[in-house]
C-alpha atoms as a PDB file:
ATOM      1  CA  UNK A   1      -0.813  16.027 -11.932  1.00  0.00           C
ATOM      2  CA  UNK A   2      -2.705  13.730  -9.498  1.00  0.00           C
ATOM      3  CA  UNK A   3      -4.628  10.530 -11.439  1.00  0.00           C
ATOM      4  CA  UNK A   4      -6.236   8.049  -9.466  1.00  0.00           C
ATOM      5  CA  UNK A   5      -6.967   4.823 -12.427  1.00  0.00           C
ATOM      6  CA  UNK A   6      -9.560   2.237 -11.456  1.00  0.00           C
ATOM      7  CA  UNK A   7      -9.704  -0.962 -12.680  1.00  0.00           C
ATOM      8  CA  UNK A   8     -11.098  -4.206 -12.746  1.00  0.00           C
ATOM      9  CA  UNK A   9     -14.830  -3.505 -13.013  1.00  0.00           C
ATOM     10  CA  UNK A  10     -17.700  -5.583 -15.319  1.00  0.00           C
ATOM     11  CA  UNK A  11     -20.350  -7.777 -15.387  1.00  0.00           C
ATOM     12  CA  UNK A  12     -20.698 -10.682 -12.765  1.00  0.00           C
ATOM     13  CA  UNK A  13     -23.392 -12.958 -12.059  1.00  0.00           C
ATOM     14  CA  UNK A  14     -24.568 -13.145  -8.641  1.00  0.00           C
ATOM     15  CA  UNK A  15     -22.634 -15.113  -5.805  1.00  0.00           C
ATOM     16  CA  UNK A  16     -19.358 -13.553  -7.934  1.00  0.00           C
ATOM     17  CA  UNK A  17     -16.727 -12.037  -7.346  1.00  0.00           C
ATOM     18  CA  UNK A  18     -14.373  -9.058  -8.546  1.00  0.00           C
ATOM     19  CA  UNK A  19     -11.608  -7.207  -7.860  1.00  0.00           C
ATOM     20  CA  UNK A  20     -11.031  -3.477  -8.449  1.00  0.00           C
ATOM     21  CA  UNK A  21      -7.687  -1.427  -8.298  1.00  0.00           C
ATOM     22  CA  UNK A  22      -6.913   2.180  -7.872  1.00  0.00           C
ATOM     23  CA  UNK A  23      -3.676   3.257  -9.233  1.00  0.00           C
ATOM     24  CA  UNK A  24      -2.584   6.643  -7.785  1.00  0.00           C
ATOM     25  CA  UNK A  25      -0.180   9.141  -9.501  1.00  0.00           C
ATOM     26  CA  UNK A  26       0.833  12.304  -8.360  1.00  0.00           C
ATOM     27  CA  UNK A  27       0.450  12.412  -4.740  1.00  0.00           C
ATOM     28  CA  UNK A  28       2.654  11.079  -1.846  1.00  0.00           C
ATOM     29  CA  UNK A  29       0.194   7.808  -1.448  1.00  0.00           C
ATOM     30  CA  UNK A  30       1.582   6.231   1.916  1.00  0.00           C
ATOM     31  CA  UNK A  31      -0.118   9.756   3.823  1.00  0.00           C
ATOM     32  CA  UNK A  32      -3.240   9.596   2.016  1.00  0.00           C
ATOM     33  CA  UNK A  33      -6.595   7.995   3.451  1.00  0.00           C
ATOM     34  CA  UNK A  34      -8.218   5.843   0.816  1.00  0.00           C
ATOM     35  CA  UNK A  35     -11.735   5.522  -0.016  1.00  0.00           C
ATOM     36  CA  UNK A  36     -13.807   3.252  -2.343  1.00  0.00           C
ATOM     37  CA  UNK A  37     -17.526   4.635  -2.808  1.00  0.00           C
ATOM     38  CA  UNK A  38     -20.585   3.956  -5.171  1.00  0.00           C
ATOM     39  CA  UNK A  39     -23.108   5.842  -7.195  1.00  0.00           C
ATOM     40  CA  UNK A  40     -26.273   3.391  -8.395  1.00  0.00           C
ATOM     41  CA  UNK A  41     -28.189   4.980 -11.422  1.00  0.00           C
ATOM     42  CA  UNK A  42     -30.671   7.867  -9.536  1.00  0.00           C
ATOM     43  CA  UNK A  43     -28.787   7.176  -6.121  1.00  0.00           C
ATOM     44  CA  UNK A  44     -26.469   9.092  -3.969  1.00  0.00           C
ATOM     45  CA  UNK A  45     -22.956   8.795  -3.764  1.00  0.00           C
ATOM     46  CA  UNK A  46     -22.360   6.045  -0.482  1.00  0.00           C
ATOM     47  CA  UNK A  47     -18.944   5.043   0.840  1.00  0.00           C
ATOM     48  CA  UNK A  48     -18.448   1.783   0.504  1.00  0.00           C
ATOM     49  CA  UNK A  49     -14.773   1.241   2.096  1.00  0.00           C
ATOM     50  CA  UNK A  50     -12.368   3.110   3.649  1.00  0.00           C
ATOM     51  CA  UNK A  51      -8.402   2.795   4.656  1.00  0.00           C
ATOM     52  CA  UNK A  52      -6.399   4.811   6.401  1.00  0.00           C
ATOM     53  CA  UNK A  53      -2.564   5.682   6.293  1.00  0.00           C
ATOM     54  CA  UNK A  54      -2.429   3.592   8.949  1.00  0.00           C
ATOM     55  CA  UNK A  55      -4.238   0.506   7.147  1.00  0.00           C
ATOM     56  CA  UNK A  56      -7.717   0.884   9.414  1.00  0.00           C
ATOM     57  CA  UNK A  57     -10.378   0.034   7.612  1.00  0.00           C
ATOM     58  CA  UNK A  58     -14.124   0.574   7.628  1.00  0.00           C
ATOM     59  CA  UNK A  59     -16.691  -0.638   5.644  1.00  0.00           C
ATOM     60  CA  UNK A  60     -20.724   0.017   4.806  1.00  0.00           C
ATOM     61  CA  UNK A  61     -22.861  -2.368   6.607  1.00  0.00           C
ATOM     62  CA  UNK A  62     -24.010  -3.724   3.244  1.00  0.00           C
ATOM     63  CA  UNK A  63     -21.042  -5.088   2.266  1.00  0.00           C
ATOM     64  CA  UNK A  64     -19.262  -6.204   5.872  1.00  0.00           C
ATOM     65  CA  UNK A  65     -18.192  -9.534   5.707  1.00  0.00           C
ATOM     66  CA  UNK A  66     -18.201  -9.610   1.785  1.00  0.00           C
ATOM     67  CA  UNK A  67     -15.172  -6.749   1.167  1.00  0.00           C
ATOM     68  CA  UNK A  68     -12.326  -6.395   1.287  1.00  0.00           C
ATOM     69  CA  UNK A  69     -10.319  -3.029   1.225  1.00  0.00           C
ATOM     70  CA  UNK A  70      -6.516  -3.009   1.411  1.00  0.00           C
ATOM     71  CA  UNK A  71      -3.267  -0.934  -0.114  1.00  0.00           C
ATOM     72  CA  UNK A  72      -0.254  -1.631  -1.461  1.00  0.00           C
ATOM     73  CA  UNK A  73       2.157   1.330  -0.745  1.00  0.00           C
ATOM     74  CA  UNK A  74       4.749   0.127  -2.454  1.00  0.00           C
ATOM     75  CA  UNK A  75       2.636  -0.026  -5.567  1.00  0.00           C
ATOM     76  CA  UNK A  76       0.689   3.166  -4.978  1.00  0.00           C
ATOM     77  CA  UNK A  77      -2.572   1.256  -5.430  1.00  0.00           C
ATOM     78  CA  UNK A  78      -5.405   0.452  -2.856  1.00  0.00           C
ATOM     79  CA  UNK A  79      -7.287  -2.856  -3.465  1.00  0.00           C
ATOM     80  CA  UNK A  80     -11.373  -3.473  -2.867  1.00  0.00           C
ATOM     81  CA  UNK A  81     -11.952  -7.353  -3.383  1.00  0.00           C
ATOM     82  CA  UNK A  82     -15.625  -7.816  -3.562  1.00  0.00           C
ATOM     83  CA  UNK A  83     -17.222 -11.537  -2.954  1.00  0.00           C
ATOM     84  CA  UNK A  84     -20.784 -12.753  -3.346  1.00  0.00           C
ATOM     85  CA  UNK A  85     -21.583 -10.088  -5.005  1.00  0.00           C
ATOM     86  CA  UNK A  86     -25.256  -8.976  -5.515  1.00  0.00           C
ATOM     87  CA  UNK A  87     -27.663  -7.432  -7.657  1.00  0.00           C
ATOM     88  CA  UNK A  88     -27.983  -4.423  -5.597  1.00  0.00           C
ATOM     89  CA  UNK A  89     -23.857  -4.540  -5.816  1.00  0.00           C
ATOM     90  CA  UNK A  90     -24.647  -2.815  -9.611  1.00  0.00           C
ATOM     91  CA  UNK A  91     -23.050   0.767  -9.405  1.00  0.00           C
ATOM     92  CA  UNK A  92     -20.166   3.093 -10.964  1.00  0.00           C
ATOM     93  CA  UNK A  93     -17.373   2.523  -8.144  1.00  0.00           C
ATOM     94  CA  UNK A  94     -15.058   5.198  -7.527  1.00  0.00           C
ATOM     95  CA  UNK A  95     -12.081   5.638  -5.994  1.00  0.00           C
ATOM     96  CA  UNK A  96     -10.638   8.618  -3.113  1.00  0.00           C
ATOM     97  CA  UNK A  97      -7.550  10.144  -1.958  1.00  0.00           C
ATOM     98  CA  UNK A  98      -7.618  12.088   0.944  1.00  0.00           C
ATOM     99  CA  UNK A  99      -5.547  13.819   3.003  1.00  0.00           C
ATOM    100  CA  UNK A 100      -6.505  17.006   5.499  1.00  0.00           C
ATOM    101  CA  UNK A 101      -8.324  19.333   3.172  1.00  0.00           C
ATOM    102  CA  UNK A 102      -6.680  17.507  -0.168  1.00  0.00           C
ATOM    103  CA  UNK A 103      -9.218  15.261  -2.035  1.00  0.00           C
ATOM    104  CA  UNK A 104      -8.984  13.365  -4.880  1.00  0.00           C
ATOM    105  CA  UNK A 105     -11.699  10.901  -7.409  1.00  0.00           C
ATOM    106  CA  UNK A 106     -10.836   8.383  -9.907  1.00  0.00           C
ATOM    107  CA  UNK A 107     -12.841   8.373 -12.915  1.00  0.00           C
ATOM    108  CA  UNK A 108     -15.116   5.296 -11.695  1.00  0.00           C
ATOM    109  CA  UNK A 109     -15.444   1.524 -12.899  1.00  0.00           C
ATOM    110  CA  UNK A 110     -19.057   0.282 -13.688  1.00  0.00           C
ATOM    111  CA  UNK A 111     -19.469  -2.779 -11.778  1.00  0.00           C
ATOM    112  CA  UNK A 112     -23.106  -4.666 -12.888  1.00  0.00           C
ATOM    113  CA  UNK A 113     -24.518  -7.855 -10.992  1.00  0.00           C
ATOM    114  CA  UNK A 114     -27.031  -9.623 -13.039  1.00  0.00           C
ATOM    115  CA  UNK A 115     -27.561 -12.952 -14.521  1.00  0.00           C
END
């Protein structure tokens, strides 16, 4: 049974920071291309980050320069570390495993930026 567990969501005030895990079960984790994306309340879903097997990474414009996506093979868990965080920052973040025509989705973290 695959399981993909995020973690590490909350509240933050603005200028914060916060880092969420993705603990994957199930699936051989070193092949799969990893994904962080975000669904604000009467929004789309938006990628946010992305890493490949190979440990390329691409990120939204938004949030260049302020994340940070990375994985941990051994530990079957991909990282997003998220500074100076923002108001507009406030969504349900969710994690993806992907892999040719396999695709996965965490559960989601809620992730709110006020003061």
């Amino acid at each position: 049974q695959v399981q993909l567990v995020e973690s590490g969501g909350g509240l933050v005030q603005p200028g914060g920071s916060l880092r969420l895990s993705c603990a994957a079960s199930g699936i051989l984790f070193r092949v799969y291309n990893m994904g962080w994306y975000r669904q604000a309340p009467g929004k789309q879903r938006e990628l946010v980050a992305s890493i490949t097997s190979g440990s390329d990474t691409n990120y939204a414009n938004s949030v260049k320069g302020r994340f940070t996506i990375s994985r941990d093979n051994a530990k079957n868990t991909v990282y997003l570390q998220m500074k100076s965080l923002k108001p507009e920052d406030t969504a349900v973040y969710y994690c993806n495993a992907k892999h040719y025509s396999l695709a996965y989705w965490g559960q989601g973290t809620q992730v709110t930026v006020s003061s």
